[in-house]
PDB file of N, CA and C in Angstrom:
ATOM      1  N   UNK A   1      14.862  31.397  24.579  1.00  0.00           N
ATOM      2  CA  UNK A   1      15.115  30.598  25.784  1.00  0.00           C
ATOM      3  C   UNK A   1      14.546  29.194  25.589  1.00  0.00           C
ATOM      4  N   UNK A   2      15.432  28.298  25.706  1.00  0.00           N
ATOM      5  CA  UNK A   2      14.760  26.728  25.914  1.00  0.00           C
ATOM      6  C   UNK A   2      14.179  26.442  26.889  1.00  0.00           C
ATOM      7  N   UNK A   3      12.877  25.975  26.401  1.00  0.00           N
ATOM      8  CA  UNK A   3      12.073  25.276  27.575  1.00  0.00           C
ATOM      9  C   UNK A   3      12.893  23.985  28.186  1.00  0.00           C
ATOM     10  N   UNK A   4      12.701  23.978  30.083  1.00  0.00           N
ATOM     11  CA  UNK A   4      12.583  22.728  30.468  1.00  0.00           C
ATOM     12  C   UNK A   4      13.009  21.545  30.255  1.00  0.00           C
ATOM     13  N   UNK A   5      13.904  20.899  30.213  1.00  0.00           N
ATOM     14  CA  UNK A   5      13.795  19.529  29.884  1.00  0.00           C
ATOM     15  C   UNK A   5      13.586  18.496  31.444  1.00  0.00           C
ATOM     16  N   UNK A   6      13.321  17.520  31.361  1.00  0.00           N
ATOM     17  CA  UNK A   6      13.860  16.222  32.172  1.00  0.00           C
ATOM     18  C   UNK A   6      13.425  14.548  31.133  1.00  0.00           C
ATOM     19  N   UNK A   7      14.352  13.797  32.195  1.00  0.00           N
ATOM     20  CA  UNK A   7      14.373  12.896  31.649  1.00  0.00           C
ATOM     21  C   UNK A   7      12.775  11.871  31.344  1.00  0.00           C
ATOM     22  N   UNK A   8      12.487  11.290  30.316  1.00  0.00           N
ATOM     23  CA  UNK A   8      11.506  10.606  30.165  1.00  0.00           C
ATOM     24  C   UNK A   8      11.525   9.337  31.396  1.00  0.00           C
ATOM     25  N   UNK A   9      10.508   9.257  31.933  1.00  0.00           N
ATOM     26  CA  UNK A   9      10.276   8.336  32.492  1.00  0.00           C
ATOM     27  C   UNK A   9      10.180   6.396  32.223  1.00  0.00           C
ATOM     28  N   UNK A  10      10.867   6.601  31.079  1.00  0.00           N
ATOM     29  CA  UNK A  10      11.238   5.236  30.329  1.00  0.00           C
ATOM     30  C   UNK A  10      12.904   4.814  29.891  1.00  0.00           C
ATOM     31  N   UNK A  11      13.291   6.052  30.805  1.00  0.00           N
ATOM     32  CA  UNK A  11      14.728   6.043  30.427  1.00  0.00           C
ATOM     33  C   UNK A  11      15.657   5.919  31.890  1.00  0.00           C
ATOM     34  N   UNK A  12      16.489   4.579  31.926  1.00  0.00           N
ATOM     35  CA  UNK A  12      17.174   4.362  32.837  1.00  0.00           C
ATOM     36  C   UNK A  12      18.588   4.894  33.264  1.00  0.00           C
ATOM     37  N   UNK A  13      18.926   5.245  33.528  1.00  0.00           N
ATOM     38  CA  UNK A  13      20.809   5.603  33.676  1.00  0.00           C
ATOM     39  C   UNK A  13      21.472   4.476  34.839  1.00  0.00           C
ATOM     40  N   UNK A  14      22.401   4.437  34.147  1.00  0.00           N
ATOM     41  CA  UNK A  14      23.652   3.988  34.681  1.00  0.00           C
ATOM     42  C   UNK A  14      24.998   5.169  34.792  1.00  0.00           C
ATOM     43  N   UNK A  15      25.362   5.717  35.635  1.00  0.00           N
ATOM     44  CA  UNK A  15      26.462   6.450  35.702  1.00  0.00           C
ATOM     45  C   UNK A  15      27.898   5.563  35.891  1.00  0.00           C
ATOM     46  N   UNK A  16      28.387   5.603  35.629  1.00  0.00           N
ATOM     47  CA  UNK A  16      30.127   5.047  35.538  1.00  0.00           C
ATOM     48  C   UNK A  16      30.748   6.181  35.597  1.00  0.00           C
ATOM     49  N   UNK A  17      32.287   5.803  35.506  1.00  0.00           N
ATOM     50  CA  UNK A  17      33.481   6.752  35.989  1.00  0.00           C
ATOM     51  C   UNK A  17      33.707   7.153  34.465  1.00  0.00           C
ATOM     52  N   UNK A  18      33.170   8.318  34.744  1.00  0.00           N
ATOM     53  CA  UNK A  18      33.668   9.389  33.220  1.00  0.00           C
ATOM     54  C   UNK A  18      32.759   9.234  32.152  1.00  0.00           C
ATOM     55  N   UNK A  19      31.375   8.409  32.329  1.00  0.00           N
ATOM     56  CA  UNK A  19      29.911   8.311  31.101  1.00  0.00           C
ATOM     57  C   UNK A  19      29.035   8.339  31.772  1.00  0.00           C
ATOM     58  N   UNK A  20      28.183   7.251  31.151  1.00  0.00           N
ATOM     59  CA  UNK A  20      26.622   7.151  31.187  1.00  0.00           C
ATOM     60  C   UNK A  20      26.348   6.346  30.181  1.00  0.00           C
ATOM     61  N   UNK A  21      25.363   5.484  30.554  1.00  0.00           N
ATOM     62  CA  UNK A  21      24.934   4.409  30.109  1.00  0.00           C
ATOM     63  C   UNK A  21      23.151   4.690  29.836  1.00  0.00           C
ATOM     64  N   UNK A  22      22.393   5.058  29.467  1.00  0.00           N
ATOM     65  CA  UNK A  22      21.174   4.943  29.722  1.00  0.00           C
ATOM     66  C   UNK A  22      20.141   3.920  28.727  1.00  0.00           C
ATOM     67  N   UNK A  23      19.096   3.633  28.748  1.00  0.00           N
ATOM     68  CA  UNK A  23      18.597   2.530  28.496  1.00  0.00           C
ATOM     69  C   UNK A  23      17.135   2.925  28.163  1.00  0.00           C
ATOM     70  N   UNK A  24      16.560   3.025  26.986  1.00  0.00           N
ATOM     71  CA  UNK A  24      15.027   3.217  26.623  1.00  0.00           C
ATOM     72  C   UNK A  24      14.417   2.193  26.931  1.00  0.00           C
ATOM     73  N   UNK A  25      13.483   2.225  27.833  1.00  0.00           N
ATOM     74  CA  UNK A  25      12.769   0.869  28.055  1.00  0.00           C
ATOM     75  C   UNK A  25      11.728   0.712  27.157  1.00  0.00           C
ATOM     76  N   UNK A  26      11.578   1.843  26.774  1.00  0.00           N
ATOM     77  CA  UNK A  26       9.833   1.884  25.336  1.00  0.00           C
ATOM     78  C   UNK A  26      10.861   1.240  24.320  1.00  0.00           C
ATOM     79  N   UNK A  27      11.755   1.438  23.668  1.00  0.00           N
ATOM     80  CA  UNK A  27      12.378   0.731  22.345  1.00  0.00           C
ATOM     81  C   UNK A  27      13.802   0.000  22.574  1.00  0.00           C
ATOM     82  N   UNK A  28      14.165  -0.256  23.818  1.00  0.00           N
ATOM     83  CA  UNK A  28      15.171  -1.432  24.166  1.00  0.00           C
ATOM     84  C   UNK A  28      16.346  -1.052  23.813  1.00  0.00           C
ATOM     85  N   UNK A  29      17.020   0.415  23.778  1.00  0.00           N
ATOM     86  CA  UNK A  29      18.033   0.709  22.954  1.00  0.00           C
ATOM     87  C   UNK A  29      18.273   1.617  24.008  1.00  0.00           C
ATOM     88  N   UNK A  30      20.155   1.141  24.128  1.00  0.00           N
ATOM     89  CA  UNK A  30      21.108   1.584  25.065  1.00  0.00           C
ATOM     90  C   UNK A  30      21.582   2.683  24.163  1.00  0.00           C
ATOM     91  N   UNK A  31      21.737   3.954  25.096  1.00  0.00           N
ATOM     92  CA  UNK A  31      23.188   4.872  24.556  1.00  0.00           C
ATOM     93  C   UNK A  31      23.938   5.145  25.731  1.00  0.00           C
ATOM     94  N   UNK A  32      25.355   5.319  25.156  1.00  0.00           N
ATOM     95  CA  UNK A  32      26.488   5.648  26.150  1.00  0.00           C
ATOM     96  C   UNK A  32      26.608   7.336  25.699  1.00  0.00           C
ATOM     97  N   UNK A  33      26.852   7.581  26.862  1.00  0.00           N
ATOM     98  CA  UNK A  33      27.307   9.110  26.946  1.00  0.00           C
ATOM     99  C   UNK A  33      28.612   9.181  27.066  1.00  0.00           C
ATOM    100  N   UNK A  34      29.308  10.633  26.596  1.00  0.00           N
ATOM    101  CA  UNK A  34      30.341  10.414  26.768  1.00  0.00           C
ATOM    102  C   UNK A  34      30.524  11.287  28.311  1.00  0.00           C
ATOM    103  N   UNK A  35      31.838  11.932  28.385  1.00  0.00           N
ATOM    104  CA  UNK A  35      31.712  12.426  29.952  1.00  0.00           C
ATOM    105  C   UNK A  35      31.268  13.875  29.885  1.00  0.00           C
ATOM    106  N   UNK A  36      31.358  14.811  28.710  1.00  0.00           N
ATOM    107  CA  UNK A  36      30.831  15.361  28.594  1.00  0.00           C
ATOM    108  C   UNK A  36      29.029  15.762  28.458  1.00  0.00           C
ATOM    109  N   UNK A  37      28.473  14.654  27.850  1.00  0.00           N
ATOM    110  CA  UNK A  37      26.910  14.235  27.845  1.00  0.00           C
ATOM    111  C   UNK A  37      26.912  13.876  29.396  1.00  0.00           C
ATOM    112  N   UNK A  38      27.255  13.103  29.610  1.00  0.00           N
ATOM    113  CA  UNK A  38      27.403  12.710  30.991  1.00  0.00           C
ATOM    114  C   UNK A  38      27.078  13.465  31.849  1.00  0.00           C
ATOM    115  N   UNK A  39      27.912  14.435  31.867  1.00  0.00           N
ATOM    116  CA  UNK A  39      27.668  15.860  32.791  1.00  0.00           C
ATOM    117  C   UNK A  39      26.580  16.377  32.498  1.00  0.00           C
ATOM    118  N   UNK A  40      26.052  16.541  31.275  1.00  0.00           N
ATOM    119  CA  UNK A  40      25.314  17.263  30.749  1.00  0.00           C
ATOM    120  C   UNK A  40      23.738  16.460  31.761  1.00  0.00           C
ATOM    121  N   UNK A  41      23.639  15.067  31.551  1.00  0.00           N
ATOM    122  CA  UNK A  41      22.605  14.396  31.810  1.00  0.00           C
ATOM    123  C   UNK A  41      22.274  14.723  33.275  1.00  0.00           C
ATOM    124  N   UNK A  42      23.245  14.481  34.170  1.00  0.00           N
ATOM    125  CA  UNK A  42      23.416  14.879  35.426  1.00  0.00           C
ATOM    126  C   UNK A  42      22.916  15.652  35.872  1.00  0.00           C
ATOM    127  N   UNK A  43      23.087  16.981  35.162  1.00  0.00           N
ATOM    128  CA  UNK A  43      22.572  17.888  35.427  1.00  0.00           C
ATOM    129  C   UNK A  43      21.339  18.256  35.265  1.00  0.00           C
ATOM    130  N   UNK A  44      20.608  17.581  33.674  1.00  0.00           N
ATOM    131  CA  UNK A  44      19.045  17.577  33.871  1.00  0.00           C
ATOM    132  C   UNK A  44      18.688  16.750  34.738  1.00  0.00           C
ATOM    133  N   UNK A  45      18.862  15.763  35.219  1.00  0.00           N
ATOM    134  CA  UNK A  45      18.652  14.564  36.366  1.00  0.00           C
ATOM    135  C   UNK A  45      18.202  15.518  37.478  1.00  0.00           C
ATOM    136  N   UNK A  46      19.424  16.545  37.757  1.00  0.00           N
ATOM    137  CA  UNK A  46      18.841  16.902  39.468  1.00  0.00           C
ATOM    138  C   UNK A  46      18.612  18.238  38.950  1.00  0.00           C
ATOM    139  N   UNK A  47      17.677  18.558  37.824  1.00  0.00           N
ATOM    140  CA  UNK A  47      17.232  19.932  37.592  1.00  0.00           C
ATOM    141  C   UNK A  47      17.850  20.913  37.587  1.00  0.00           C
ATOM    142  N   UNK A  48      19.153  20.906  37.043  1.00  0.00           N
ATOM    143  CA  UNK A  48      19.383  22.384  37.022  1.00  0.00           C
ATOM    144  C   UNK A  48      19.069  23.278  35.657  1.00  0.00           C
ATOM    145  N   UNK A  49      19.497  24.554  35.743  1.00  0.00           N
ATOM    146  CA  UNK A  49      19.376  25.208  34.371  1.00  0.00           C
ATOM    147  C   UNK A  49      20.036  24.986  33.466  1.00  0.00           C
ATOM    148  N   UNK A  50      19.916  25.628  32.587  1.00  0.00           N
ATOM    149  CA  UNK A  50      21.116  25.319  31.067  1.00  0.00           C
ATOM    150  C   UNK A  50      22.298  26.037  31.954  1.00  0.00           C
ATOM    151  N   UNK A  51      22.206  27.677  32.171  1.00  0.00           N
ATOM    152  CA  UNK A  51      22.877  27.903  32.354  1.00  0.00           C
ATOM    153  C   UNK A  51      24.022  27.012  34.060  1.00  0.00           C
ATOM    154  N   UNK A  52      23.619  26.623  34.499  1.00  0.00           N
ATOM    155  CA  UNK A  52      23.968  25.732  35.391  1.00  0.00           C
ATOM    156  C   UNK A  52      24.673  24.767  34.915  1.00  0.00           C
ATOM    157  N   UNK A  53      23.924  24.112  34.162  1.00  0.00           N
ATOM    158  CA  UNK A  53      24.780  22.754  33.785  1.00  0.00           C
ATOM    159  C   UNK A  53      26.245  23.769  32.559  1.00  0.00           C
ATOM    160  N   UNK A  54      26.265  24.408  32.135  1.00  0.00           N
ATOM    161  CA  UNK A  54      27.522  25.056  31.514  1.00  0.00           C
ATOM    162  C   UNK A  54      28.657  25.441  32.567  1.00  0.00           C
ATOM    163  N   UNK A  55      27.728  25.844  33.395  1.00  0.00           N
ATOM    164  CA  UNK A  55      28.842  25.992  34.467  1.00  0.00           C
ATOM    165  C   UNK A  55      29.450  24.956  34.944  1.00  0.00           C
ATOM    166  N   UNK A  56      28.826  24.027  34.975  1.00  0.00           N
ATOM    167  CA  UNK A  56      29.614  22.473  35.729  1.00  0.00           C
ATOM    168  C   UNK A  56      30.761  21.861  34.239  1.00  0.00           C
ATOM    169  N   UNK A  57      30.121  21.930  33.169  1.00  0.00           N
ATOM    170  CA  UNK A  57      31.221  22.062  31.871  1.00  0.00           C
ATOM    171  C   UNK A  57      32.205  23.286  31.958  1.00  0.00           C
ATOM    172  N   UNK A  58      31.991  23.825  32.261  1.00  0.00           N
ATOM    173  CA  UNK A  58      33.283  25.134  32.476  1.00  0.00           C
ATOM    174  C   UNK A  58      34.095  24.102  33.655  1.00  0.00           C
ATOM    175  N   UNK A  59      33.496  24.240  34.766  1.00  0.00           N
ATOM    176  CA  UNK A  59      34.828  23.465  36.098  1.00  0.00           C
ATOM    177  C   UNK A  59      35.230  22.445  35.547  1.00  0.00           C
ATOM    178  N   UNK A  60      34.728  21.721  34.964  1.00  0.00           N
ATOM    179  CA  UNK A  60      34.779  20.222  34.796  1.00  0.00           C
ATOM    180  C   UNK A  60      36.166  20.062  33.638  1.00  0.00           C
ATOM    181  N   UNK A  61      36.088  20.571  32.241  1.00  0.00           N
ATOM    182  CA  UNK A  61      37.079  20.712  31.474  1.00  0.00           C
ATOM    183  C   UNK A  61      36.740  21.776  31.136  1.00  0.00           C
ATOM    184  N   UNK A  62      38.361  21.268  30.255  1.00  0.00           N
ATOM    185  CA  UNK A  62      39.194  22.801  29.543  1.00  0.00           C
ATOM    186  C   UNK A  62      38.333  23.031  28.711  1.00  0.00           C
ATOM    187  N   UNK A  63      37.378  23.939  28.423  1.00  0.00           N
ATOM    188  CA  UNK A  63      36.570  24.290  27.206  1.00  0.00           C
ATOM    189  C   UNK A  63      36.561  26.067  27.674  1.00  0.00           C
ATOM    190  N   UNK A  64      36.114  26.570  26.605  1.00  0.00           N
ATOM    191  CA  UNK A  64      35.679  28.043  27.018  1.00  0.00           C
ATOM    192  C   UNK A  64      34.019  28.332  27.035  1.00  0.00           C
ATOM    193  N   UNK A  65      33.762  29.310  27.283  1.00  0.00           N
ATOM    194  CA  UNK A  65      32.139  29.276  27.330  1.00  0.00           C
ATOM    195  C   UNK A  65      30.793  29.280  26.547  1.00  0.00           C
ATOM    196  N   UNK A  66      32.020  29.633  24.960  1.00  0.00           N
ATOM    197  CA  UNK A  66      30.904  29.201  23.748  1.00  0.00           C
ATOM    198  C   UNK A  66      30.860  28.212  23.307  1.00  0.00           C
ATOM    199  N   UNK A  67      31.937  26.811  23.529  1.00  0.00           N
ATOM    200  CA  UNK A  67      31.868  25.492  23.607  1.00  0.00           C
ATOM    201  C   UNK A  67      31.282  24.321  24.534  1.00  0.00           C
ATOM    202  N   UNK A  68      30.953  25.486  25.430  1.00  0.00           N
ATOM    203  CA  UNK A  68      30.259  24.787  26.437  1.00  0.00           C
ATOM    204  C   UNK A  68      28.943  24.913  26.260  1.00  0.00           C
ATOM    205  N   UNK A  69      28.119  25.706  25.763  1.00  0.00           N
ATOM    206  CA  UNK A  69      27.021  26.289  25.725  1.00  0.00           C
ATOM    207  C   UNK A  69      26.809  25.876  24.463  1.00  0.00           C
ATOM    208  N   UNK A  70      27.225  25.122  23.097  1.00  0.00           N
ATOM    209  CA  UNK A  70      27.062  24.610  22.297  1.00  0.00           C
ATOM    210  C   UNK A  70      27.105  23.238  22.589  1.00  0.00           C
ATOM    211  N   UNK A  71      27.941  22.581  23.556  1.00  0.00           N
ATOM    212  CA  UNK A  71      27.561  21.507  23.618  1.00  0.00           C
ATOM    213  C   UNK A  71      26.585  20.859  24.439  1.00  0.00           C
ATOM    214  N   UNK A  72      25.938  22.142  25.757  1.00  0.00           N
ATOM    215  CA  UNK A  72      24.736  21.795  26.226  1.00  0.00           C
ATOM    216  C   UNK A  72      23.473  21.834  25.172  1.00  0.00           C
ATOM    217  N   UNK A  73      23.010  22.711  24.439  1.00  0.00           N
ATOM    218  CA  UNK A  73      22.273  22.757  23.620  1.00  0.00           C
ATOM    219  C   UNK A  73      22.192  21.497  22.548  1.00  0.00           C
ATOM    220  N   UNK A  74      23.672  21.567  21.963  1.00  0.00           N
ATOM    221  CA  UNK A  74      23.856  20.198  20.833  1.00  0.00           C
ATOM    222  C   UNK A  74      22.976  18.990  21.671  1.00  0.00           C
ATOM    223  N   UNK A  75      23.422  18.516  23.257  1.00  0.00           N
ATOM    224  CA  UNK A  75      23.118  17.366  23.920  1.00  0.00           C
ATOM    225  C   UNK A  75      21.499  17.257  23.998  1.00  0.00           C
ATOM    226  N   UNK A  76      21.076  18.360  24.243  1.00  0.00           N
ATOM    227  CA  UNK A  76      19.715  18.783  24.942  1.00  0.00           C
ATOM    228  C   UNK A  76      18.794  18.053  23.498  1.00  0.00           C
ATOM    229  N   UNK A  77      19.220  18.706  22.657  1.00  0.00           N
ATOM    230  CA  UNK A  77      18.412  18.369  21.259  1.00  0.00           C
ATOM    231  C   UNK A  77      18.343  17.320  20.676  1.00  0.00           C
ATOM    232  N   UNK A  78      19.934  16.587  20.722  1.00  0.00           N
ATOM    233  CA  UNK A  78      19.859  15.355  20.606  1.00  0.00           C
ATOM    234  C   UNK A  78      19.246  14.222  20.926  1.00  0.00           C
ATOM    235  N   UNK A  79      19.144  14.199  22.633  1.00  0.00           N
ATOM    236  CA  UNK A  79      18.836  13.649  23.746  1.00  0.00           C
ATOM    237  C   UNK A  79      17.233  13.117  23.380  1.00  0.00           C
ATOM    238  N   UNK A  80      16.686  14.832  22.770  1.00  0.00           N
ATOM    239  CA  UNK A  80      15.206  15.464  22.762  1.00  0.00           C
ATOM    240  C   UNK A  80      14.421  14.757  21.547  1.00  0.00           C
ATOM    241  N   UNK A  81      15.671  14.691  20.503  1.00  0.00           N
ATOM    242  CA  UNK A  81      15.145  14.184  19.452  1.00  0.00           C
ATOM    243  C   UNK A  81      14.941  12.514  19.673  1.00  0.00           C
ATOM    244  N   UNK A  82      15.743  11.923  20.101  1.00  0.00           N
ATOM    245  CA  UNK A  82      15.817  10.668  20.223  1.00  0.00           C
ATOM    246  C   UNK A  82      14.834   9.983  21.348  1.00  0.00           C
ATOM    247  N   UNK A  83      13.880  11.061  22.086  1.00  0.00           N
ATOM    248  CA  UNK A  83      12.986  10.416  23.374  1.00  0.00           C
ATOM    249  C   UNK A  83      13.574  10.346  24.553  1.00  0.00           C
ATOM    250  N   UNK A  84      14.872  10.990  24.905  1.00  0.00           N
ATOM    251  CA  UNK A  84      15.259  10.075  26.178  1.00  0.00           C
ATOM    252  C   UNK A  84      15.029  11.743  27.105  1.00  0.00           C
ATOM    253  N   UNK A  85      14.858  12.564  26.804  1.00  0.00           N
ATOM    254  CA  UNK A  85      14.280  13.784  27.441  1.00  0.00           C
ATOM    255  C   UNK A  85      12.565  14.212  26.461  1.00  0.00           C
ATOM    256  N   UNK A  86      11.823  15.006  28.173  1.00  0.00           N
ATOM    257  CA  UNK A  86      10.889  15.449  27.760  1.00  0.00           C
ATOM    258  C   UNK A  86      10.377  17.021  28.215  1.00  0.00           C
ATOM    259  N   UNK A  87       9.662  17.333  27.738  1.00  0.00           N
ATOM    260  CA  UNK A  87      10.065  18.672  28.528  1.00  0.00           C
ATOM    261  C   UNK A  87       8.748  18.550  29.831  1.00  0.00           C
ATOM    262  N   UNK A  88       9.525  19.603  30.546  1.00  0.00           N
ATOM    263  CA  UNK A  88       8.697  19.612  31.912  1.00  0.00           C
ATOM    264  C   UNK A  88       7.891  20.317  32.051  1.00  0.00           C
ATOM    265  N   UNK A  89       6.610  19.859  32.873  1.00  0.00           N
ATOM    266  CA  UNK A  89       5.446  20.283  32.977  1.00  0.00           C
ATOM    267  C   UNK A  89       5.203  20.662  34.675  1.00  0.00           C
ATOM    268  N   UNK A  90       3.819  21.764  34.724  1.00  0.00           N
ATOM    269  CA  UNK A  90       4.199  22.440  35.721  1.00  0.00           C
ATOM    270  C   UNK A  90       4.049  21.299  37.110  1.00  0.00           C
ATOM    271  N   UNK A  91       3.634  20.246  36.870  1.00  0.00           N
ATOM    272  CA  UNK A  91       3.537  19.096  37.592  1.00  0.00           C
ATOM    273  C   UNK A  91       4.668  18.433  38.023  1.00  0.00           C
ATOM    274  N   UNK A  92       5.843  18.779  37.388  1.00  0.00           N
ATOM    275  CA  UNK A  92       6.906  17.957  37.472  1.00  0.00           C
ATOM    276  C   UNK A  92       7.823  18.973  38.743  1.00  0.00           C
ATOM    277  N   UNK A  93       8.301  17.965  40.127  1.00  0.00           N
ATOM    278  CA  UNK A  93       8.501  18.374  40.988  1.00  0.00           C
ATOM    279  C   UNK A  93      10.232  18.712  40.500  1.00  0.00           C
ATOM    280  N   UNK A  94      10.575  17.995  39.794  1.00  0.00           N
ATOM    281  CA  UNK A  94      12.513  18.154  39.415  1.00  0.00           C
ATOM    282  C   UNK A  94      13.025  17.068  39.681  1.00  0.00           C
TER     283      UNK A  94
END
């Protein structure tokens, strides 16, 4: 089971129609999401679970449920590796 994530507190979003824009303020470097990340971000934003945010990739597009669940994980790690998620602590309200 993956622990927790939310977003680092140095990381800005911009949502647009169909991405995401977010912005490291510790190293000045923008990434765009696509609408899939997008969703994905969203969903750590207002706390939901993994399994949650797959579900909003299931309604959202045509994918099936082991593509969805690979691409929450793929995002999560990515995201994780690069600083713009951290994991949550029991302090963190969501």
């Amino acid at each position: 089971m993956m622990s927790k994530r939310r977003p680092s507190p140095d990381v800005l979003a911009a949502h647009l129609e169909g991405e995401a824009v977010l912005l490291d303020l510790a190293t000045k470097r923008y990434f765009r999401l696509n609408a899939t990340s997008a969703t994905i971000w969203r969903g750590i934003e207002a706390g939901k679970s993994r399994d949650e945010i797959v579900t909003a990739l299931l309604d959202g597009f045509d994918v099936d449920a082991d593509t969805a669940e690979h691409a929450v994980d793929a995002s999560i790690d990515e995201l994780s590796r690069r600083g713009l998620l951290r994991e949550a602590t029991g302090d963190d309200d969501g």
